[in-house]
C-alpha atoms as a PDB file:
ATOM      1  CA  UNK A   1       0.000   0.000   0.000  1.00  0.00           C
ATOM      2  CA  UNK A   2       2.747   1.904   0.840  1.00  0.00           C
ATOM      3  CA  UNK A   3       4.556   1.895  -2.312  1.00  0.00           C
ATOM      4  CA  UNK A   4       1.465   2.668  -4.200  1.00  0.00           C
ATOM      5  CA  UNK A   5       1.192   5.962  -2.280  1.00  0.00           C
ATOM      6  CA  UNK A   6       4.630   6.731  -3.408  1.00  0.00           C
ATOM      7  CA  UNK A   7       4.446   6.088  -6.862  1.00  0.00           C
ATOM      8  CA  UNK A   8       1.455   8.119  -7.009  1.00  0.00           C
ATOM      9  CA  UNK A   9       2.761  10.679  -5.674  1.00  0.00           C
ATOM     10  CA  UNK A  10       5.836  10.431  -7.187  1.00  0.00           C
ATOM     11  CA  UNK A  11       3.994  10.363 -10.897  1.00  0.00           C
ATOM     12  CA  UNK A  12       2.239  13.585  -9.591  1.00  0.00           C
ATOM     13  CA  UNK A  13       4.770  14.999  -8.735  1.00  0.00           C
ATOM     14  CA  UNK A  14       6.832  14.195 -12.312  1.00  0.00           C
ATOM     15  CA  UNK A  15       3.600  15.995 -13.957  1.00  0.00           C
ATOM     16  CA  UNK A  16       3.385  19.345 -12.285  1.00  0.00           C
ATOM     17  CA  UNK A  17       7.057  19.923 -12.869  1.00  0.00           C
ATOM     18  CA  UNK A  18       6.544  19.907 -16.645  1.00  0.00           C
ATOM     19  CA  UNK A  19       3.975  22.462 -16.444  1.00  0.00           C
ATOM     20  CA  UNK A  20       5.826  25.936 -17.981  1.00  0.00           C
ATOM     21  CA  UNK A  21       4.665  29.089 -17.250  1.00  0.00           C
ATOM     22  CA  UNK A  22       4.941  32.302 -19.318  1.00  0.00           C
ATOM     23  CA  UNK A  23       6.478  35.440 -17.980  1.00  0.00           C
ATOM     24  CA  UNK A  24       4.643  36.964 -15.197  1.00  0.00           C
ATOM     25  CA  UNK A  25       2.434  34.044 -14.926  1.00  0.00           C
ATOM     26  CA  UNK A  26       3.342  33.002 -11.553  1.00  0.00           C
ATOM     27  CA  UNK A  27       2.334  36.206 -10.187  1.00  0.00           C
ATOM     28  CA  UNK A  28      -0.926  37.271 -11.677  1.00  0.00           C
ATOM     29  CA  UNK A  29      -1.572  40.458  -9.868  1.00  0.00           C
ATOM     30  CA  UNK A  30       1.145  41.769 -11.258  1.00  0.00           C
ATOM     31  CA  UNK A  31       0.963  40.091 -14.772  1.00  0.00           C
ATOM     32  CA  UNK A  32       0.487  43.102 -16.815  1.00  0.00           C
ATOM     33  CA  UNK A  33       3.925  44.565 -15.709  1.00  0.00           C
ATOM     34  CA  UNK A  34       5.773  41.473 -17.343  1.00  0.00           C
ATOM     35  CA  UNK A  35       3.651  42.364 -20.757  1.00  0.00           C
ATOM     36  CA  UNK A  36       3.616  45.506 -22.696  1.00  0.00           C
ATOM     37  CA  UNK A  37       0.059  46.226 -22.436  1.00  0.00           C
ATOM     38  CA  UNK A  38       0.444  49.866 -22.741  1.00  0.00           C
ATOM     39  CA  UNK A  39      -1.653  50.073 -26.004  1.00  0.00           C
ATOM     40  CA  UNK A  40      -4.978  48.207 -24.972  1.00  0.00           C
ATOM     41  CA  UNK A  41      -7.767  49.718 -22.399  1.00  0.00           C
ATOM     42  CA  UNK A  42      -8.321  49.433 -19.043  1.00  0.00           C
ATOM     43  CA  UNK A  43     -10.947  47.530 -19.005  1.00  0.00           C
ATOM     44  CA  UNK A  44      -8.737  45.161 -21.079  1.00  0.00           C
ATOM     45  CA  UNK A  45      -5.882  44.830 -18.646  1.00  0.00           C
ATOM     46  CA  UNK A  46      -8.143  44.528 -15.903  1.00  0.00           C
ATOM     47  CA  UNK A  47      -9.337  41.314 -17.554  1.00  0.00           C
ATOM     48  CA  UNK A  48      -6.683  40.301 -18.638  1.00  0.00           C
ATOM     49  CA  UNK A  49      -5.246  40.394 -14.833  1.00  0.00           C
ATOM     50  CA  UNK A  50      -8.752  38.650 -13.812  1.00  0.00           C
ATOM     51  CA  UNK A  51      -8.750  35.885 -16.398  1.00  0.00           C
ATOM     52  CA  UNK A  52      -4.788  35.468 -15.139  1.00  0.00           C
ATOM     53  CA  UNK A  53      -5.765  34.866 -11.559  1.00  0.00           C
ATOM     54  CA  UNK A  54      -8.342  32.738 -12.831  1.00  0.00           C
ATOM     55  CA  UNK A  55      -5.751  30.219 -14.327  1.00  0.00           C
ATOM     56  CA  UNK A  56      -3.386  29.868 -11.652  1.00  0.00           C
ATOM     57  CA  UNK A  57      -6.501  28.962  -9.105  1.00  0.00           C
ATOM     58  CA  UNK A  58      -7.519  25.966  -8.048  1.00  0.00           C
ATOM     59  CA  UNK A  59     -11.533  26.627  -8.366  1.00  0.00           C
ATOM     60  CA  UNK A  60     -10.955  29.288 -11.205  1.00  0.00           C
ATOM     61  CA  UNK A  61     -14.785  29.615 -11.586  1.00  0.00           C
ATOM     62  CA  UNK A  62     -17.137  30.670 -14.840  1.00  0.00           C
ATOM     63  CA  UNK A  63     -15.631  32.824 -17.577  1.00  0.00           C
ATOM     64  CA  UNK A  64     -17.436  36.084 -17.809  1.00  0.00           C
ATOM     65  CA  UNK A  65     -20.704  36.605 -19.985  1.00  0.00           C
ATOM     66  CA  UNK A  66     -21.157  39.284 -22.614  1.00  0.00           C
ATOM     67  CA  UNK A  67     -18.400  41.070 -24.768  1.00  0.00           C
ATOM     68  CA  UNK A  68     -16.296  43.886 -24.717  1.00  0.00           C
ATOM     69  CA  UNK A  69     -12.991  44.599 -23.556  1.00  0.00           C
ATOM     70  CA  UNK A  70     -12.959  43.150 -20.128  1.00  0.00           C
ATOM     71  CA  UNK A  71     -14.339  39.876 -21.470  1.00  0.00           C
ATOM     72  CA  UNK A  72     -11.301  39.633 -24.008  1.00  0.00           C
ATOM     73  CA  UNK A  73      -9.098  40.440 -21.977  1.00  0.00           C
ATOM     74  CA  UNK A  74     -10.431  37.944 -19.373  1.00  0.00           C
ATOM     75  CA  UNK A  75      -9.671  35.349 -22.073  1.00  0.00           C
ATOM     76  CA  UNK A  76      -6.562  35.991 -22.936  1.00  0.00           C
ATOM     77  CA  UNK A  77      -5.448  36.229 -19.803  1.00  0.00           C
ATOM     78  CA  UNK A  78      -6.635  32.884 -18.845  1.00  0.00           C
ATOM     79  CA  UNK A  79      -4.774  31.734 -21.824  1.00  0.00           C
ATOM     80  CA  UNK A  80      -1.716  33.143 -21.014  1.00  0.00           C
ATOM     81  CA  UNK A  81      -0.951  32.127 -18.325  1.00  0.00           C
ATOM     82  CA  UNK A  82      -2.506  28.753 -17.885  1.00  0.00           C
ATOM     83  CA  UNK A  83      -0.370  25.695 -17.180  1.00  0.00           C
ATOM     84  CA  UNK A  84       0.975  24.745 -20.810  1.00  0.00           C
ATOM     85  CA  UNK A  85       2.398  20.997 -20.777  1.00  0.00           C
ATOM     86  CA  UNK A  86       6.227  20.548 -22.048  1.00  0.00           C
ATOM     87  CA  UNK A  87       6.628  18.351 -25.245  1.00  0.00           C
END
């Protein structure tokens, strides 16, 4: 039994560590600092710091409904800097 909880953990383990994160990924709040996002609104970057957050959560809840700006940026943020596997 013993040995089964250590493989497990073990194979867990191998997996998280060939997650990669982008720049500023690790530290959503300030992910927008790592990125020239100079050019896009606020409402954009505020999303796009929301959607990052979002991805590095455990429970990282419903996407936002509607459109505009903070809804894109939401997205992209979440894309950004979710966990991307290593090939």
């Amino acid at each position: 039994m013993r040995r089964t909880v250590l493989l497990l953990l073990i194979l867990a383990g191998g997996c998280a560590s060939n997650d990669q994160l982008r720049p500023g990924a690790d530290r959503p709040a300030s992910v927008t600092s790592s990125l020239n996002l100079s050019g896009f609104p606020p409402e954009f970057r505020r999303g796009f710091t929301d959607g990052c957050s979002a991805a590095r959560s455990i429970f990282p809840g419903a996407r936002p409904k509607g459109e505009g700006q903070y809804v894109a940026g939401w997205q992209d943020g979440f894309d950004y800097c979710k966990a991307r596997a290593s090939n």
